[in-house]
C-alpha atoms as a PDB file:
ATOM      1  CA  UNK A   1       2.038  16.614 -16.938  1.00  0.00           C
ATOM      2  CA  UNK A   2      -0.855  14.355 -17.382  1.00  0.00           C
ATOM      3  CA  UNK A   3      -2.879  11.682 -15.760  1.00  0.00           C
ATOM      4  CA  UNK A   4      -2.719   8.304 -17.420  1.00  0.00           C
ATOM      5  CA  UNK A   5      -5.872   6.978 -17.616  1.00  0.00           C
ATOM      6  CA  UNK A   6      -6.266   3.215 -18.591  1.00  0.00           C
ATOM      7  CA  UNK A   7      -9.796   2.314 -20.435  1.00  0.00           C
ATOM      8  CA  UNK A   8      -9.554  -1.270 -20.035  1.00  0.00           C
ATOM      9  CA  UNK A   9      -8.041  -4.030 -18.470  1.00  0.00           C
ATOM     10  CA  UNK A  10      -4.571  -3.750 -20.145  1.00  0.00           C
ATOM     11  CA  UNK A  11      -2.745  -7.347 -21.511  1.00  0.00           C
ATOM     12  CA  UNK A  12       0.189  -6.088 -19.483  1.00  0.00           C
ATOM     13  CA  UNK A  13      -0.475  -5.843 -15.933  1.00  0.00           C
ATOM     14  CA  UNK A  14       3.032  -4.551 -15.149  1.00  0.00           C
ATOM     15  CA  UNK A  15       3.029  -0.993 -15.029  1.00  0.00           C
ATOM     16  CA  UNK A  16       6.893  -0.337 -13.686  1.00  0.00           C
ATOM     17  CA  UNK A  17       9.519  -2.756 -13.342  1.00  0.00           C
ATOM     18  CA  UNK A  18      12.678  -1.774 -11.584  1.00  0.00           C
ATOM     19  CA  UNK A  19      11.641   1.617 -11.274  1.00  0.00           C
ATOM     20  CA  UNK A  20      10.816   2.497 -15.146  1.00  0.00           C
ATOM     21  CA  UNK A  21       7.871   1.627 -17.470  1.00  0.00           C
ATOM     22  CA  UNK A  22       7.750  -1.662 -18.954  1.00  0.00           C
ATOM     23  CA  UNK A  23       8.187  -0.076 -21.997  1.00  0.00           C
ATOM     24  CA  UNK A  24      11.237   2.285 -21.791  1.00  0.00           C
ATOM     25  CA  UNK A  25      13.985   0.974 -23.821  1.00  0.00           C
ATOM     26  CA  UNK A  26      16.505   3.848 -22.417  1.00  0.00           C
ATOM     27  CA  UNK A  27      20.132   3.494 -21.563  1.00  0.00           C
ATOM     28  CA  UNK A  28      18.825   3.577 -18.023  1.00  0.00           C
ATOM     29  CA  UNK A  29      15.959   1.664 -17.889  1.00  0.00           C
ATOM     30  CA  UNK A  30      18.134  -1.036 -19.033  1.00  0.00           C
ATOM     31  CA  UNK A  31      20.818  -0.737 -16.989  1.00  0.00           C
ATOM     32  CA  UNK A  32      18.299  -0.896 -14.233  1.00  0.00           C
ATOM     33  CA  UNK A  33      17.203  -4.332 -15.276  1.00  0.00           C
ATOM     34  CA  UNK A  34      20.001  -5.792 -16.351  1.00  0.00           C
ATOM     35  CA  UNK A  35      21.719  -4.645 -12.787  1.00  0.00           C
ATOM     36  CA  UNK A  36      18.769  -5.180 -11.085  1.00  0.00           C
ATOM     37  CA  UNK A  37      19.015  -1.708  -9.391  1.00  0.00           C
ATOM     38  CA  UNK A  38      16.586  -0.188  -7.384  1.00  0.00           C
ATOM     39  CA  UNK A  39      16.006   3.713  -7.774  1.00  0.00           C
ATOM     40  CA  UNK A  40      13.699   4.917  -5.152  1.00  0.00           C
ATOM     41  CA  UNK A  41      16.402   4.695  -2.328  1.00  0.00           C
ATOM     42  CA  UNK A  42      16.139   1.004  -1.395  1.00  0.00           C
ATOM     43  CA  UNK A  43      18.430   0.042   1.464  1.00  0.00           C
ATOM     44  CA  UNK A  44      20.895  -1.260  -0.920  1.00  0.00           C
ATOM     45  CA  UNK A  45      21.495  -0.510  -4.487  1.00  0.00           C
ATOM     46  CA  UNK A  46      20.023  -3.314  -5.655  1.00  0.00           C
ATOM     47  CA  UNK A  47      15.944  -4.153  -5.611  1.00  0.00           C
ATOM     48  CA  UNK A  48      15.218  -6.728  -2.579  1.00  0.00           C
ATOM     49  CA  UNK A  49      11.406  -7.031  -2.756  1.00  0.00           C
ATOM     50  CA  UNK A  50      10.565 -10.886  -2.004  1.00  0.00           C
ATOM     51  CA  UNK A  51      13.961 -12.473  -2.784  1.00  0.00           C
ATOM     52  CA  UNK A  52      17.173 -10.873  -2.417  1.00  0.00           C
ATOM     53  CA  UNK A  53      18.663 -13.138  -5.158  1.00  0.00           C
ATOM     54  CA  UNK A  54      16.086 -13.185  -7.441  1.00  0.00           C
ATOM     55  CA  UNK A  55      13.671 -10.242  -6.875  1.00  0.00           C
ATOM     56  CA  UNK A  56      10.686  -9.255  -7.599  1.00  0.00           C
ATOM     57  CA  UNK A  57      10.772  -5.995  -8.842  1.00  0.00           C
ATOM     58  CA  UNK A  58       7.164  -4.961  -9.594  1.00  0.00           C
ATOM     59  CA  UNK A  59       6.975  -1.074  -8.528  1.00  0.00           C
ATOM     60  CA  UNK A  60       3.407  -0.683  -9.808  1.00  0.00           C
ATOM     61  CA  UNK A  61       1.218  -2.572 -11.565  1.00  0.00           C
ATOM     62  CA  UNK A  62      -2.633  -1.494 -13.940  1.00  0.00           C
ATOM     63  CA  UNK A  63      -6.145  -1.387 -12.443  1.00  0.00           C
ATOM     64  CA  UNK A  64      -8.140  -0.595 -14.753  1.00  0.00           C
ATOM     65  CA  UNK A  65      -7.847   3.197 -14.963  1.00  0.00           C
ATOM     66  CA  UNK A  66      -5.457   3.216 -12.348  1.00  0.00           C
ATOM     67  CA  UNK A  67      -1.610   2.680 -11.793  1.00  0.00           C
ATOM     68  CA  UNK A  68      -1.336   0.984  -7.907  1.00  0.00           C
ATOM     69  CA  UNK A  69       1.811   1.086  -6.215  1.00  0.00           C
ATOM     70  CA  UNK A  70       2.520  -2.357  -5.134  1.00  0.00           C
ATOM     71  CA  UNK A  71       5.838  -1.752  -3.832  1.00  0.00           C
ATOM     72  CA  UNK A  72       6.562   0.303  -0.302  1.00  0.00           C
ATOM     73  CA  UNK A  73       9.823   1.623  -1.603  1.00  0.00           C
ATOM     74  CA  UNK A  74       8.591   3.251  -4.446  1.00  0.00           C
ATOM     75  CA  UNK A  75       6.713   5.667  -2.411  1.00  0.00           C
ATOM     76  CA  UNK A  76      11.099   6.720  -1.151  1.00  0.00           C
ATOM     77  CA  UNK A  77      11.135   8.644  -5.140  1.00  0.00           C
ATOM     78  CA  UNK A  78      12.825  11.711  -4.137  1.00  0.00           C
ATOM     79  CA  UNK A  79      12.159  11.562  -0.509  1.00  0.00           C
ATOM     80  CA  UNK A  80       9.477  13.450  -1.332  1.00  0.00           C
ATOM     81  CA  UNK A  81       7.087  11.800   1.113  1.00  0.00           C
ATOM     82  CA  UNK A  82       9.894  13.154   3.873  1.00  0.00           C
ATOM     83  CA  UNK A  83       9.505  16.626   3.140  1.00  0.00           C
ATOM     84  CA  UNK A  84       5.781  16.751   2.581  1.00  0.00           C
ATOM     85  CA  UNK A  85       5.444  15.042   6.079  1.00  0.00           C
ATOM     86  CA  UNK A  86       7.520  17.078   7.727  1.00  0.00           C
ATOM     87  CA  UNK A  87       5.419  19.413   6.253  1.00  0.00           C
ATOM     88  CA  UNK A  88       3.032  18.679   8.161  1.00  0.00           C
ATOM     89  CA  UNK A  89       4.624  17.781  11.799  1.00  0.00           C
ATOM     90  CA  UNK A  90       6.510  21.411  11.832  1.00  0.00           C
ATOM     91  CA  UNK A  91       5.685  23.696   8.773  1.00  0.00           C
ATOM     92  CA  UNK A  92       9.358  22.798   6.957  1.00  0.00           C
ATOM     93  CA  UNK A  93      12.096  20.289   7.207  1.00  0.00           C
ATOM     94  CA  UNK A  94      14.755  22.770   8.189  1.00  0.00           C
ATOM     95  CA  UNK A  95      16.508  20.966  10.477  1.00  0.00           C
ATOM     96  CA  UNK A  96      14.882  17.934  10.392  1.00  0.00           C
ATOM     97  CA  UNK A  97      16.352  14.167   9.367  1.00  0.00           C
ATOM     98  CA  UNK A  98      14.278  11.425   8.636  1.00  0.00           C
ATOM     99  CA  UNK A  99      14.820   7.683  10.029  1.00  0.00           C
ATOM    100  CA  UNK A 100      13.775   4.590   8.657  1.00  0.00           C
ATOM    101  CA  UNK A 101      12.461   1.606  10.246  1.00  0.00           C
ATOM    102  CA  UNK A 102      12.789   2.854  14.243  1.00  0.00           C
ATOM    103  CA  UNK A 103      11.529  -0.406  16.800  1.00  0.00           C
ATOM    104  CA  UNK A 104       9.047   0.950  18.692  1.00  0.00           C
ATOM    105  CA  UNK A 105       8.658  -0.772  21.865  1.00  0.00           C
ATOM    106  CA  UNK A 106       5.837  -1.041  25.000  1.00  0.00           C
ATOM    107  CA  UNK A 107       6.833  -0.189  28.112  1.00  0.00           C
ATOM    108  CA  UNK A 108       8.144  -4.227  29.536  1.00  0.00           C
ATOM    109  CA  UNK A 109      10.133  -3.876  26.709  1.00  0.00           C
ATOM    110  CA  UNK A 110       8.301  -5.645  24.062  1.00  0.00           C
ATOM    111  CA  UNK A 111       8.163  -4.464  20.773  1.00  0.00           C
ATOM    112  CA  UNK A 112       5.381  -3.156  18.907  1.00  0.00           C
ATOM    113  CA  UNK A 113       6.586  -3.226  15.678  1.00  0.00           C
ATOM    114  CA  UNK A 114       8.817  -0.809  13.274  1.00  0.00           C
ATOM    115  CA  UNK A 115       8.022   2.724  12.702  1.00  0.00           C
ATOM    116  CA  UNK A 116       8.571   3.140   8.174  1.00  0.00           C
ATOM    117  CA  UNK A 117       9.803   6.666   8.381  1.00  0.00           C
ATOM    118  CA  UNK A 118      10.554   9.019  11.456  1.00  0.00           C
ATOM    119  CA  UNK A 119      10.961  12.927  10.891  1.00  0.00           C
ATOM    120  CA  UNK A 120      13.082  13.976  14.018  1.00  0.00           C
ATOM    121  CA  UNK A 121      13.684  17.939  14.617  1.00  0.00           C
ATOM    122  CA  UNK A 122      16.540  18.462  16.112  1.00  0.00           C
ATOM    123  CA  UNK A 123      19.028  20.664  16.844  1.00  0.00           C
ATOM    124  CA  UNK A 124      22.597  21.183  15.500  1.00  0.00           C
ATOM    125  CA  UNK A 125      24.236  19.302  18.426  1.00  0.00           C
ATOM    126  CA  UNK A 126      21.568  16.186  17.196  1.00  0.00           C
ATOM    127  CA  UNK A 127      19.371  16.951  20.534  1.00  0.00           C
ATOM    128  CA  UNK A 128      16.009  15.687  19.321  1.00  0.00           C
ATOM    129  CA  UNK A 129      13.419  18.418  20.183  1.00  0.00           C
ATOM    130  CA  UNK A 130      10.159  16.502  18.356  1.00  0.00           C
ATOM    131  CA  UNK A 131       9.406  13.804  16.180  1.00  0.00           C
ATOM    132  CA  UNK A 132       6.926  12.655  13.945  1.00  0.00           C
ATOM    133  CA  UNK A 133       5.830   9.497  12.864  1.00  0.00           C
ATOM    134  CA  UNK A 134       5.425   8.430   8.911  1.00  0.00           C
ATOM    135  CA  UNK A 135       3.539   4.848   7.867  1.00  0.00           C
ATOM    136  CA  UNK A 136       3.860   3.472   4.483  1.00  0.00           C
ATOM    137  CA  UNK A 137       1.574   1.294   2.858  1.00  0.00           C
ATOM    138  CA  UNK A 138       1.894   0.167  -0.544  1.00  0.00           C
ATOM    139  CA  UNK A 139      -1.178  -2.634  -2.368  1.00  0.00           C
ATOM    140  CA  UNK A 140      -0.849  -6.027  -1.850  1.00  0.00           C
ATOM    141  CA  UNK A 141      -1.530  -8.270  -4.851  1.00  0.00           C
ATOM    142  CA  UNK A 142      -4.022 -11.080  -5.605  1.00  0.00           C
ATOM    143  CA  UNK A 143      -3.575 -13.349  -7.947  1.00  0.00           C
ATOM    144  CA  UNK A 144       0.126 -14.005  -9.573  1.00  0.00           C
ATOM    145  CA  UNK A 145       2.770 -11.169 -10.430  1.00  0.00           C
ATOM    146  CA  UNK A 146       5.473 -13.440 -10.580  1.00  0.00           C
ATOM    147  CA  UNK A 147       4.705 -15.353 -13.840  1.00  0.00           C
ATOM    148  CA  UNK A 148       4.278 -11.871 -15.918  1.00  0.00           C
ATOM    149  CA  UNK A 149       7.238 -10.573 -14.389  1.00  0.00           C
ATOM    150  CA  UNK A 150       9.447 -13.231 -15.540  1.00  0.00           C
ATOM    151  CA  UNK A 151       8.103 -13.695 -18.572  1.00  0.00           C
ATOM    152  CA  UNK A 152       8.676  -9.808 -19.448  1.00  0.00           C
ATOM    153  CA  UNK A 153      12.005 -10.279 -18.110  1.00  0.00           C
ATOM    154  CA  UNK A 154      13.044 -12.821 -20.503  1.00  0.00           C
ATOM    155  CA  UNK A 155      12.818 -10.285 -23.020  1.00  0.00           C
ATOM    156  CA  UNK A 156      11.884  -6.776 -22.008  1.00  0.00           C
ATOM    157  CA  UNK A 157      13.216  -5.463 -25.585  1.00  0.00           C
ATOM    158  CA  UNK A 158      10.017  -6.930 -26.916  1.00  0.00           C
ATOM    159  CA  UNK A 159       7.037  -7.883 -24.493  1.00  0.00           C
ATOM    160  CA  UNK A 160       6.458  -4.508 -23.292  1.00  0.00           C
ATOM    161  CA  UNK A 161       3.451  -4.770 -25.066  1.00  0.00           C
ATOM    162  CA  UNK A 162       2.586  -8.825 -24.262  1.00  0.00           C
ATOM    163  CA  UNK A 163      -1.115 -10.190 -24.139  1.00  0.00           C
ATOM    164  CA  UNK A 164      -1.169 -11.460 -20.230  1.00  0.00           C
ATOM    165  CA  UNK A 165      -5.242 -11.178 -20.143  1.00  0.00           C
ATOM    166  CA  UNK A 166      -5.352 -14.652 -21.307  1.00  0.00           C
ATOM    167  CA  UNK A 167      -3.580 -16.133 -18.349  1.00  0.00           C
ATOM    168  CA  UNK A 168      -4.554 -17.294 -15.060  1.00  0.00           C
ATOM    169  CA  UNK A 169      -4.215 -15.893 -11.923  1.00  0.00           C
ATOM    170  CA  UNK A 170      -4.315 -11.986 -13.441  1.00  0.00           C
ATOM    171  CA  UNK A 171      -2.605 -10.021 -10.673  1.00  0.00           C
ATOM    172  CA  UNK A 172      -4.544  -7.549  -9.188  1.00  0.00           C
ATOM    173  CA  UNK A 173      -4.798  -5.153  -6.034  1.00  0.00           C
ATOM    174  CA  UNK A 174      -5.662  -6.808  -3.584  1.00  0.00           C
ATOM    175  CA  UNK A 175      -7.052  -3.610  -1.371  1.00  0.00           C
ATOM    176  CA  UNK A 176      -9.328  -5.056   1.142  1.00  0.00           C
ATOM    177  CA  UNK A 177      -6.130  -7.164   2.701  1.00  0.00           C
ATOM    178  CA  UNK A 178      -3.989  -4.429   2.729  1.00  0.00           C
ATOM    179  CA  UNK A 179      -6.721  -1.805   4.957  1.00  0.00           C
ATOM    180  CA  UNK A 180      -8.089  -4.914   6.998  1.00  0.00           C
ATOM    181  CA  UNK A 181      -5.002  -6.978   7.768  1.00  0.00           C
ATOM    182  CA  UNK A 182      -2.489  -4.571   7.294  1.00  0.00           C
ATOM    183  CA  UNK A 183      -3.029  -0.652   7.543  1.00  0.00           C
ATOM    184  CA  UNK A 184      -5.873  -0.868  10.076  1.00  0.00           C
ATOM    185  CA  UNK A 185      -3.936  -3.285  12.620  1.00  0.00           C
ATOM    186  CA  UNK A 186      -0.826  -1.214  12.279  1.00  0.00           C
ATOM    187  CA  UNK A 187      -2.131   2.154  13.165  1.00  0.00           C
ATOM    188  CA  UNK A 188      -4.536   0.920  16.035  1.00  0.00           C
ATOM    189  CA  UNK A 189      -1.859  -0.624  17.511  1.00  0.00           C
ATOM    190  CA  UNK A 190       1.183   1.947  17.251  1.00  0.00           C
ATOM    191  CA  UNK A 191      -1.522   4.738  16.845  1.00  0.00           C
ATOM    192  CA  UNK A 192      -2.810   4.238  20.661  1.00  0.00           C
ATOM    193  CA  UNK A 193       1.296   4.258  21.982  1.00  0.00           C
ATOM    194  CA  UNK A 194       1.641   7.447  19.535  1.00  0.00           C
ATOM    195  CA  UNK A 195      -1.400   9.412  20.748  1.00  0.00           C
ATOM    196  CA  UNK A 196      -0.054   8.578  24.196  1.00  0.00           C
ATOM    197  CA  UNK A 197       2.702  10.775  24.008  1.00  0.00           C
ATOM    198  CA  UNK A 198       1.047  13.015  21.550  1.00  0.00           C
ATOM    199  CA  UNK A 199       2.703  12.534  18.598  1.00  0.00           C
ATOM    200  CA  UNK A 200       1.426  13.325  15.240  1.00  0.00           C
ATOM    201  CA  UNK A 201       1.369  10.485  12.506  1.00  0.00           C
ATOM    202  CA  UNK A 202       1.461  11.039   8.306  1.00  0.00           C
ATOM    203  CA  UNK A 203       0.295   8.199   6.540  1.00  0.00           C
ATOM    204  CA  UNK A 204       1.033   7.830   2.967  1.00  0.00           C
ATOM    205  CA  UNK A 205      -0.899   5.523   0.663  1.00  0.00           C
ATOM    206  CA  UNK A 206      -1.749   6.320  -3.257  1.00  0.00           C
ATOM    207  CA  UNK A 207      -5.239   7.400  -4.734  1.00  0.00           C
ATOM    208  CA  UNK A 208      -6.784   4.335  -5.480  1.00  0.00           C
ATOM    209  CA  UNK A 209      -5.918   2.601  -2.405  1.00  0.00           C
ATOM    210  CA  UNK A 210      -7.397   5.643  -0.012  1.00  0.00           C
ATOM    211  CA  UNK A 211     -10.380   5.349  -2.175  1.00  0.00           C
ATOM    212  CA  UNK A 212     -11.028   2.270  -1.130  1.00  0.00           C
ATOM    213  CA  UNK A 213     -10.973   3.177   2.824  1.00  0.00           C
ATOM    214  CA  UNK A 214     -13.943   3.846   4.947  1.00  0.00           C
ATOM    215  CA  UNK A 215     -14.769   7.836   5.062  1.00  0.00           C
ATOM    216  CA  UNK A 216     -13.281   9.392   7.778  1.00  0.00           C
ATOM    217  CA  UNK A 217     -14.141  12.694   9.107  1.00  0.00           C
ATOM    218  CA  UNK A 218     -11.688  15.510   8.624  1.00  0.00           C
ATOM    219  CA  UNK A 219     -10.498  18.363  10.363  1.00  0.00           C
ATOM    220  CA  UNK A 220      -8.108  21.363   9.854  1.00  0.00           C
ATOM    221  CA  UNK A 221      -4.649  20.727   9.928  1.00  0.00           C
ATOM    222  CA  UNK A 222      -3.953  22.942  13.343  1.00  0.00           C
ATOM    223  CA  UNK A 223      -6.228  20.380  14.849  1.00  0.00           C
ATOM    224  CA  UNK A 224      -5.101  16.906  13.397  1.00  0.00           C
ATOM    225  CA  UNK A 225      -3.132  14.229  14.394  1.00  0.00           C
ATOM    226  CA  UNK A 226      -3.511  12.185  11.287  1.00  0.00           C
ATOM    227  CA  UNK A 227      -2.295  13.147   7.809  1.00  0.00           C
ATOM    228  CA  UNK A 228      -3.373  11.062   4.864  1.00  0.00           C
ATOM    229  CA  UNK A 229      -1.077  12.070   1.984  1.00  0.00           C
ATOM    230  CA  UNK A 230      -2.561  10.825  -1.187  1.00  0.00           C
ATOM    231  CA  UNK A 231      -0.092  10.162  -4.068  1.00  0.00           C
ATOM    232  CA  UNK A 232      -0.253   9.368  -7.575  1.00  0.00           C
ATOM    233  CA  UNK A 233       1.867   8.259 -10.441  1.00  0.00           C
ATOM    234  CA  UNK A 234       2.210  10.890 -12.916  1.00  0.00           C
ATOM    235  CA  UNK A 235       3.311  10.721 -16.496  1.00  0.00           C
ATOM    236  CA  UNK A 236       6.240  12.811 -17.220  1.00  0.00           C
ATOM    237  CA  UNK A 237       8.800  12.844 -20.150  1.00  0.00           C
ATOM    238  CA  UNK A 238       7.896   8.937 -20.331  1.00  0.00           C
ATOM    239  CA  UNK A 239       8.059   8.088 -17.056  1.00  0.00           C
ATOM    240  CA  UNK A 240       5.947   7.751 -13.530  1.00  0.00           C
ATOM    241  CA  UNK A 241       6.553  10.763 -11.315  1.00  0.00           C
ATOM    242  CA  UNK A 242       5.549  10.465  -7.415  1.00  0.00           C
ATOM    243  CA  UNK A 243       3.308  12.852  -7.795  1.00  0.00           C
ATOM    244  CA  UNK A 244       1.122  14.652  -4.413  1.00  0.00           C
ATOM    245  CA  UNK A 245      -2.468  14.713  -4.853  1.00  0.00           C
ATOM    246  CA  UNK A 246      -4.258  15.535  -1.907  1.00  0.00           C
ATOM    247  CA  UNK A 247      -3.685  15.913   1.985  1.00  0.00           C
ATOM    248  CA  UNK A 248      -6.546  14.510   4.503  1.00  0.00           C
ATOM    249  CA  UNK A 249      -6.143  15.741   8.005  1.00  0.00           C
ATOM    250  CA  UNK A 250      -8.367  13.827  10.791  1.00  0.00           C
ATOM    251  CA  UNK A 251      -7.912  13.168  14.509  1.00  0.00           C
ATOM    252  CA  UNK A 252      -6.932   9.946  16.144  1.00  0.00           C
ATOM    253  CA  UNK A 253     -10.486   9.576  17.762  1.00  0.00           C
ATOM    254  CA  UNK A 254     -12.460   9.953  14.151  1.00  0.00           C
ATOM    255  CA  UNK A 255      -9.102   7.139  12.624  1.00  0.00           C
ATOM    256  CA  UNK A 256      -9.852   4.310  15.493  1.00  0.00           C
ATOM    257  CA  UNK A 257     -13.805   5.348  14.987  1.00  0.00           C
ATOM    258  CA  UNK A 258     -13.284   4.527  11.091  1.00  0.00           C
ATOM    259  CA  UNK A 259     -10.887   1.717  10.552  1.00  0.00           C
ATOM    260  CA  UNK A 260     -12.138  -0.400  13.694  1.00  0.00           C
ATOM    261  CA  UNK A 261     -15.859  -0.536  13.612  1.00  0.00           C
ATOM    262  CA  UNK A 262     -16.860  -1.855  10.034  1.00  0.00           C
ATOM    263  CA  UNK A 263     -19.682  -0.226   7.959  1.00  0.00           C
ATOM    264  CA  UNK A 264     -22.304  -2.525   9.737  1.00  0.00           C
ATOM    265  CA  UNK A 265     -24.203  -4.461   6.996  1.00  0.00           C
ATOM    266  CA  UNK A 266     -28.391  -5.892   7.397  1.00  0.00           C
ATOM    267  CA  UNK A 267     -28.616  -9.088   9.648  1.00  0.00           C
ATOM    268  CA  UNK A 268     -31.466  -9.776   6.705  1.00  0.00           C
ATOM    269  CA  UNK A 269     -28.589 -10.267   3.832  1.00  0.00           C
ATOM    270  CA  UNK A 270     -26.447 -12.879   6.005  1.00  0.00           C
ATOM    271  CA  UNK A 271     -29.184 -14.845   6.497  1.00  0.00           C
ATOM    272  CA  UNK A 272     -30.595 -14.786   3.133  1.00  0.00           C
ATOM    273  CA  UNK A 273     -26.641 -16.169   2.385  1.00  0.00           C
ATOM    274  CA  UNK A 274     -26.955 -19.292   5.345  1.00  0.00           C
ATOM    275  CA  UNK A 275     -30.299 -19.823   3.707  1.00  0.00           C
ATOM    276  CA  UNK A 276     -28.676 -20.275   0.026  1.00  0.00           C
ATOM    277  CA  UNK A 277     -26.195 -22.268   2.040  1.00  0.00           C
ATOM    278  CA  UNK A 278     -28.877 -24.655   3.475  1.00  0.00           C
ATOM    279  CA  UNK A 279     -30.781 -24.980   0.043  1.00  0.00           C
ATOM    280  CA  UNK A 280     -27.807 -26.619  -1.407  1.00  0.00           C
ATOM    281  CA  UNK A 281     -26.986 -28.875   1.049  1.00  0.00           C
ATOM    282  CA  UNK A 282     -30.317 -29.893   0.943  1.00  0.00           C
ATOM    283  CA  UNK A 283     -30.355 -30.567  -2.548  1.00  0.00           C
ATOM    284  CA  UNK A 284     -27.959 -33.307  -1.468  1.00  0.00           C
ATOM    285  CA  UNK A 285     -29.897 -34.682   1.436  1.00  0.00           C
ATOM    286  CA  UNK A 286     -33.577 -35.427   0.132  1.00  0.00           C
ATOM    287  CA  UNK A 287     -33.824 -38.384   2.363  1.00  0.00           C
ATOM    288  CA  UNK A 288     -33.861 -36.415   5.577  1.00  0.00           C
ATOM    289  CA  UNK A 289     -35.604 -33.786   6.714  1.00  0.00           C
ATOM    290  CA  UNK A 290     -32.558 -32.601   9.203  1.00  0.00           C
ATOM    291  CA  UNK A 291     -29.141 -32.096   7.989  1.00  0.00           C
ATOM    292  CA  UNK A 292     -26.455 -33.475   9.938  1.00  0.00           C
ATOM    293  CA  UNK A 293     -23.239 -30.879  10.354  1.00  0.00           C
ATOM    294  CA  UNK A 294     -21.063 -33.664  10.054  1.00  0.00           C
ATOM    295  CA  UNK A 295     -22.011 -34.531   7.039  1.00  0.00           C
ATOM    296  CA  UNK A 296     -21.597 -30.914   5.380  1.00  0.00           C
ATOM    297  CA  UNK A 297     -19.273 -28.833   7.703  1.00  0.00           C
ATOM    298  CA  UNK A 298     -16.621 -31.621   7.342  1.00  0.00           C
ATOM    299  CA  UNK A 299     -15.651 -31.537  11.122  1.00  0.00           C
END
């Protein structure tokens, strides 16, 4: 197996659409589209992502040198990400079922969001003896994926290989959003209620989206509470295997140290940006020596 490797911006952003390469013209690839079937173990046989009647079935998308998953249930290929976190919680999945989306609620009852994935041990009478939790988070996208994917959907046959460059709004991961708004909020949150009752949590993301996230210290897996497993997509016999690349154990002190206190910046650089601010506006107010924020803050 090999690692694709992209040298430049590719004309066609899509990498996978309804779970095969935009470019597989196989008996199942196109039943897939035509269908509109979902292989990665969707909820229902058919792909729901943003519209259940007209979907939008981007699984992955180009950056660069990079294939992003942009897609949560793409990460479900196999159920690999199951066993491999189960892995982790207990040393096997013998005897162990996973759960999707369990409500995880406060203690006056409120909830505190879904739980993706939970690995329950039990035994064969379905007594639960431990549990682990399991956090997916796929890329969000900037920009427009819509547009290319109906375009290549009009005919797939022949605009596997369309020139998309050209066109505005490029899609494109859109990694700072999905850390900052998304994965940070979600684990500081359900994190504090899991470390309460000391439970471990596996959190699986792909390579280039963990690159992206602030350094966090690591420990050995007896001692973690936190597993970052670290997938790519892998070329195989033409198509994208879910592929694991690397585990990252770390503790939930070292997690809430990293993803909620920011990589503090020089007070210098701000103000050198309110200055450049200030020299504009008063490009546009010669007349006067003060600058009224009325005028320019539009309140």
């Amino acid at each position: 197996m090999a690692k694709v490797k992209i040298k430049s911006l590719p004309k066609n952003p899509l990498a996978e659409v309804f779970g095969h390469k935009t470019a597989d013209k196989s008996a199942s690839a196109r039943k897939h589209r035509s269908k509109e079937l979902c292989p990665f173990n969707n909820i229902v046989p058919e792909c729901t992502k943003d519209r259940k009647d007209s979907p939008l079935a981007v699984c992955s998308i180009y950056d660069k040198e990079d294939i992003v998953i942009v897609c949560p249930v793409r990460f479900r290929e196999g159920w690999k990400i199951s066993k491999d976190a189960a892995e982790f919680f207990y040393g096997t999945s013998k005897n162990c079922t996973a759960l999707r989306e369990v409500r995880l609620k406060e203690k006056n009852g409120k909830s505190a969001g879904n739980i993706d994935l939970v690995i329950a041990k039990h035994d064969s009478k379905g007594k639960v003896l431990d549990f682990g939790a399991v956090e997916v988070q796929s890329v969000y996208v900037s920009g427009n994926i819509r547009n290319p994917f109906e375009y290549y959907m009009e005919d797939p046959e022949k605009r596997s290989d369309m020139d998309w460059s050209k066109e505005k709004h490029y899609p494109s991961p859109d990694f700072l959003s999905s850390s900052r708004k998304r994965l940070a909020p979600q684990m500081i949150y359900k994190g504090q209620i899991l470390r309460a009752w000391s439970k471990k949590l596996a959190v699986v993301v792909d390579r280039p989206f963990f690159n992206t996230l602030p350094i966090i210290n690591q420990t050995s897996k007896e001692k973690a509470d936190v597993c970052w497993l670290i997938y790519e997509l892998i070329e195989h016999n033409g198509k994208y295997e879910l592929t694991l690349s690397e585990r990252v154990y770390t503790s939930w002190e070292d997690v809430f140290r990293s993803i909620a206190n920011p990589d503090i910046g020089d007070i210098s650089d701000f103000i050198s940006v309110l200055e450049q601010k200030l020299s504009t506006i008063e490009q546009f107010n010669k007349s006067s020596k003060n600058i009224n924020v009325y005028e320019w803050a539009e309140l």
